[in-house]
Protein backbone atom coordinates (compact mmCIF):
# COMPACT_ATOMS: atom_id res chain seq x y z
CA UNK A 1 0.00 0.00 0.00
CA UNK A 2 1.22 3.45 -1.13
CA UNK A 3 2.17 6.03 1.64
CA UNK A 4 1.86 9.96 1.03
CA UNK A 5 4.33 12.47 2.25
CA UNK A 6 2.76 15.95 2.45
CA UNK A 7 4.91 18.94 2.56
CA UNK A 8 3.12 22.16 3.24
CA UNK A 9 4.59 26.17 3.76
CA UNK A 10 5.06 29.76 2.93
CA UNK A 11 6.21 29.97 0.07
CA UNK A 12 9.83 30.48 0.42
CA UNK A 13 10.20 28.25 3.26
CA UNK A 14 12.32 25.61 1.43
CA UNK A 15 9.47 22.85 0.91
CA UNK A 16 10.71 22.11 -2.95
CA UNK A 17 14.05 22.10 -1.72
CA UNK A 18 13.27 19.70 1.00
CA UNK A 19 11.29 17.14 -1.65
CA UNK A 20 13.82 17.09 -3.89
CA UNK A 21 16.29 15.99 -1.24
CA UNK A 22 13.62 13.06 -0.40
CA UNK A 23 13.09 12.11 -3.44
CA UNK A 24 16.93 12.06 -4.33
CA UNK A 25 17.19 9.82 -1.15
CA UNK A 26 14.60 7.34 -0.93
CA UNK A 27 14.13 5.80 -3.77
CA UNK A 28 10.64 4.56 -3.37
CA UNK A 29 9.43 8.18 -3.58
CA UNK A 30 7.74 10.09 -6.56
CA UNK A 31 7.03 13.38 -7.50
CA UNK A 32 3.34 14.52 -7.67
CA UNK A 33 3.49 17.37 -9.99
CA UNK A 34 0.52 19.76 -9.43
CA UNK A 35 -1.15 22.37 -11.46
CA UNK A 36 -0.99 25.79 -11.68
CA UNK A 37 -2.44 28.67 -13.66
CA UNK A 38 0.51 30.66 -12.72
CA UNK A 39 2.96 31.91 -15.36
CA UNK A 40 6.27 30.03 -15.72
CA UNK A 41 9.44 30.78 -13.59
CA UNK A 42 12.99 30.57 -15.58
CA UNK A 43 14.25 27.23 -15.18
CA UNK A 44 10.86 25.31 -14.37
CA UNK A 45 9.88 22.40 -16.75
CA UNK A 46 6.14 22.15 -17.98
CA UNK A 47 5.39 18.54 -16.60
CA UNK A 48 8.62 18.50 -13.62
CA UNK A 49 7.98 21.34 -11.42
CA UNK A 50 4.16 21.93 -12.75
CA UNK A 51 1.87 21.37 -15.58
CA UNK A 52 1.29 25.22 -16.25
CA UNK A 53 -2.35 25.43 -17.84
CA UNK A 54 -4.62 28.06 -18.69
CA UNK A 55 -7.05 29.35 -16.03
CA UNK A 56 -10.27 28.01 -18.81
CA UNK A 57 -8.72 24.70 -18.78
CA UNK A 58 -7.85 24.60 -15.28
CA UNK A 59 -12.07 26.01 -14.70
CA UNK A 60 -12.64 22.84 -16.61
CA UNK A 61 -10.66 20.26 -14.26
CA UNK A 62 -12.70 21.91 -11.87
CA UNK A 63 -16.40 21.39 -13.27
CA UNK A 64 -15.24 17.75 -14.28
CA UNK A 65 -14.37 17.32 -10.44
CA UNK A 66 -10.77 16.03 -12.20
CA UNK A 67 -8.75 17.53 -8.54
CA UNK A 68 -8.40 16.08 -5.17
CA UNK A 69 -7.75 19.41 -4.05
CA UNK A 70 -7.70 22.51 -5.49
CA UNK A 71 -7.64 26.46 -4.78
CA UNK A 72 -6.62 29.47 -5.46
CA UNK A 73 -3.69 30.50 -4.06
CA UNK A 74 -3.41 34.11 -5.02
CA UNK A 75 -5.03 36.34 -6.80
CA UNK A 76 -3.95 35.38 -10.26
CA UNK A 77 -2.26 31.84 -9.51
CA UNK A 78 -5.04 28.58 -9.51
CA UNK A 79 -3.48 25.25 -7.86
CA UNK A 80 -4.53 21.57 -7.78
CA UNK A 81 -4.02 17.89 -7.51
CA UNK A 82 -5.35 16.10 -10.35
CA UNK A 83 -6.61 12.53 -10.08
CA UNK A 84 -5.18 11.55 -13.00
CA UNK A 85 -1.30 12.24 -11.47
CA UNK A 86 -2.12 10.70 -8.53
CA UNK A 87 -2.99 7.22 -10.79
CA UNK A 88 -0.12 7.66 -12.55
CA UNK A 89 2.19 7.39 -9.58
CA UNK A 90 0.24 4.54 -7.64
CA UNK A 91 0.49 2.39 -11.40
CA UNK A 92 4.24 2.64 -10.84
CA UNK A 93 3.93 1.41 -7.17
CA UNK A 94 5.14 4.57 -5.78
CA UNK A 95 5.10 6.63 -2.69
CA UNK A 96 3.99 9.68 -3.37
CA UNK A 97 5.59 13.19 -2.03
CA UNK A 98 3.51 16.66 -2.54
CA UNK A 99 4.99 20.21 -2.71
CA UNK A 100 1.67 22.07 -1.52
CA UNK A 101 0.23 25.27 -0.16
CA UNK A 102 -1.16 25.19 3.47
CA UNK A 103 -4.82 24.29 2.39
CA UNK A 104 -3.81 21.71 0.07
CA UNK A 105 -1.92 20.05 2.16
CA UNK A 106 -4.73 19.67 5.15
CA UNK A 107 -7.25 18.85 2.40
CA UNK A 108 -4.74 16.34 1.30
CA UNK A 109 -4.38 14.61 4.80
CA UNK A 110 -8.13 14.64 4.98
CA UNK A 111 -8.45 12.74 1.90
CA UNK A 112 -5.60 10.37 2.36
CA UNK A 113 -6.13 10.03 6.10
CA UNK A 114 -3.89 7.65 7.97
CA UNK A 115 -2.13 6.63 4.94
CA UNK A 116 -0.50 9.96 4.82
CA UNK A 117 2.11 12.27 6.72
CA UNK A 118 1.79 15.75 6.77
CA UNK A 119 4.98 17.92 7.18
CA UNK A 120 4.54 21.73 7.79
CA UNK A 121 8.22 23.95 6.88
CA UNK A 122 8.44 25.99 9.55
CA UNK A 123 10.63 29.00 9.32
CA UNK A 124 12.73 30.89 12.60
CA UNK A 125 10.71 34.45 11.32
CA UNK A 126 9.07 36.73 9.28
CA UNK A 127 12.41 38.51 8.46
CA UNK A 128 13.89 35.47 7.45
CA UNK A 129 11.14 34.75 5.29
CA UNK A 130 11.18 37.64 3.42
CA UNK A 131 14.71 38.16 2.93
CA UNK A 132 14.20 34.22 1.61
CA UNK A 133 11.79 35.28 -1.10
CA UNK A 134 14.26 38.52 -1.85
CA UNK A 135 16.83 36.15 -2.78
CA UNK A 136 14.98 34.03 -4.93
CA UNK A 137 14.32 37.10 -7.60
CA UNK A 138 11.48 35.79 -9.10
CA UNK A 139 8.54 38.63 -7.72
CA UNK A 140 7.99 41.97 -7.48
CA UNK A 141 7.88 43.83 -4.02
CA UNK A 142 4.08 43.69 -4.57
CA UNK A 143 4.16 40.34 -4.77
CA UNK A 144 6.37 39.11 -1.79
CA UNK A 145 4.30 41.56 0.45
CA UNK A 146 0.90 39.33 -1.14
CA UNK A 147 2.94 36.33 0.12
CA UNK A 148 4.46 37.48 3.09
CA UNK A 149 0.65 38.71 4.15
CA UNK A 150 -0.60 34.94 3.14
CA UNK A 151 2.62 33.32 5.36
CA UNK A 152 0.77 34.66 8.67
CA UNK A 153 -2.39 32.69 8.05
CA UNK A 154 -0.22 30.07 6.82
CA UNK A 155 1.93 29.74 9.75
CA UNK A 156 -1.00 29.97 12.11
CA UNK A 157 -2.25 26.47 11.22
CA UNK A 158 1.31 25.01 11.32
CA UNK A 159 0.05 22.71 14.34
CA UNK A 160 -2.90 20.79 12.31
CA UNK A 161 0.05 18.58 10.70
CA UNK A 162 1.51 16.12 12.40
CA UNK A 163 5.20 17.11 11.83
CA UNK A 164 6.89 20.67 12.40
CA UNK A 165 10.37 20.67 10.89
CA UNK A 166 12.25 23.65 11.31
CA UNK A 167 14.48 25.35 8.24
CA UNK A 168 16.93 27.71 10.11
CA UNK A 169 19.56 25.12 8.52
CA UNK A 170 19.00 23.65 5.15
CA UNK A 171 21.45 20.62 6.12
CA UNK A 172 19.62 19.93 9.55
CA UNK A 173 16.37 20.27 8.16
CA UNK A 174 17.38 17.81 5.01
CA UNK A 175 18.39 15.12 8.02
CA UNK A 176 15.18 15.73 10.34
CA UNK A 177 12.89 15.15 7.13
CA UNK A 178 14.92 12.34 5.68
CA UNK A 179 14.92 10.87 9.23
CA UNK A 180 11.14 11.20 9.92
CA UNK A 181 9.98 10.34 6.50
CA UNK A 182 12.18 6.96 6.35
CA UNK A 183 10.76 5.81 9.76
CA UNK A 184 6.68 6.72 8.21
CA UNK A 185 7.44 4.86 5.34
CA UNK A 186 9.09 1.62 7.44
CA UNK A 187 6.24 1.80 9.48
């Protein structure tokens, strides 16, 4: 029976970072690429980090009940879980890791129940945070004030998952996950 790993976050906590270090260490693992409306980032691969669709076609997933989960995230960026990537994975007899917003991921657990383990990023501050999404160079002062805002709420549901691993320390935070996630999976 497959198990799902469910990390949720601010953006800019280092979630992606920390699923592509489980996935590059357990090998059992997969990657369930979600959707997005949202326009492509330089260096992101349509079908690897996202399968970037239109906001009609992503409307239509939505009337065909196609997601598990689904919602949107900001103002002009729609996320979801399709079914169909979720079958994909499970045909290949995989665990399955998710790289999801806040909601998602508790919508996720509720659907998957005991089957799955939900990991909230946790980040030392606000500061930190923000000088996180500076760095990364891919939104505009509007934007990382829209996230920053949305990393409060976020943050303030942190204890409805049933792991809390802190990222003051990208290499400590790769071992806690890797550590926690291998003993979920043995389980």
């Amino acid at each position: 029976m497959s198990k799902y790993i469910i990390l949720s976050a601010p953006s800019g906590s280092g979630k992606s970072t920390l699923a592509s270090y489980l996935i590059e260490n357990i090998k059992s693992l997969s990657f369930s690429v979600s959707s997005t409306t949202r326009k492509i980032r330089k260096n992101e691969i349509h079908g690897i980090n996202y399968y970037f669709i239109s906001k009609d076609k992503f409307n239509n997933h939505i009337k065909n009940g196609d997601f598990i989960e689904w919602e949107q995230v900001y103002s002009d960026d729609f996320k979801g879980t399709l079914k169909n990537e979720i079958k994909r994975l499970l045909d290949n007899d995989k665990n399955i890791v998710f790289d999801v917003d806040v909601v998602g991921g508790l919508n996720l657990k509720e659907y998957f129940g005991r089957d799955s383990l939900s990991i909230f990023i946790d980040v030392p501050s606000s500061k930190d945070l923000k000088s996180r999404l500076n760095k990364r160079g891919t939104d505009s002062e509007n934007k990382i004030k829209e996230r920053l805002e949305k990393a409060k709420v976020e943050i303030s549901q942190k204890d409805r998952f049933d792991v809390i691993i802190m990222n003051s320390d990208i290499k400590k935070a790769c071992k806690d996950i890797l550590d926690v996630v291998i003993k979920f999976i043995s389980a």
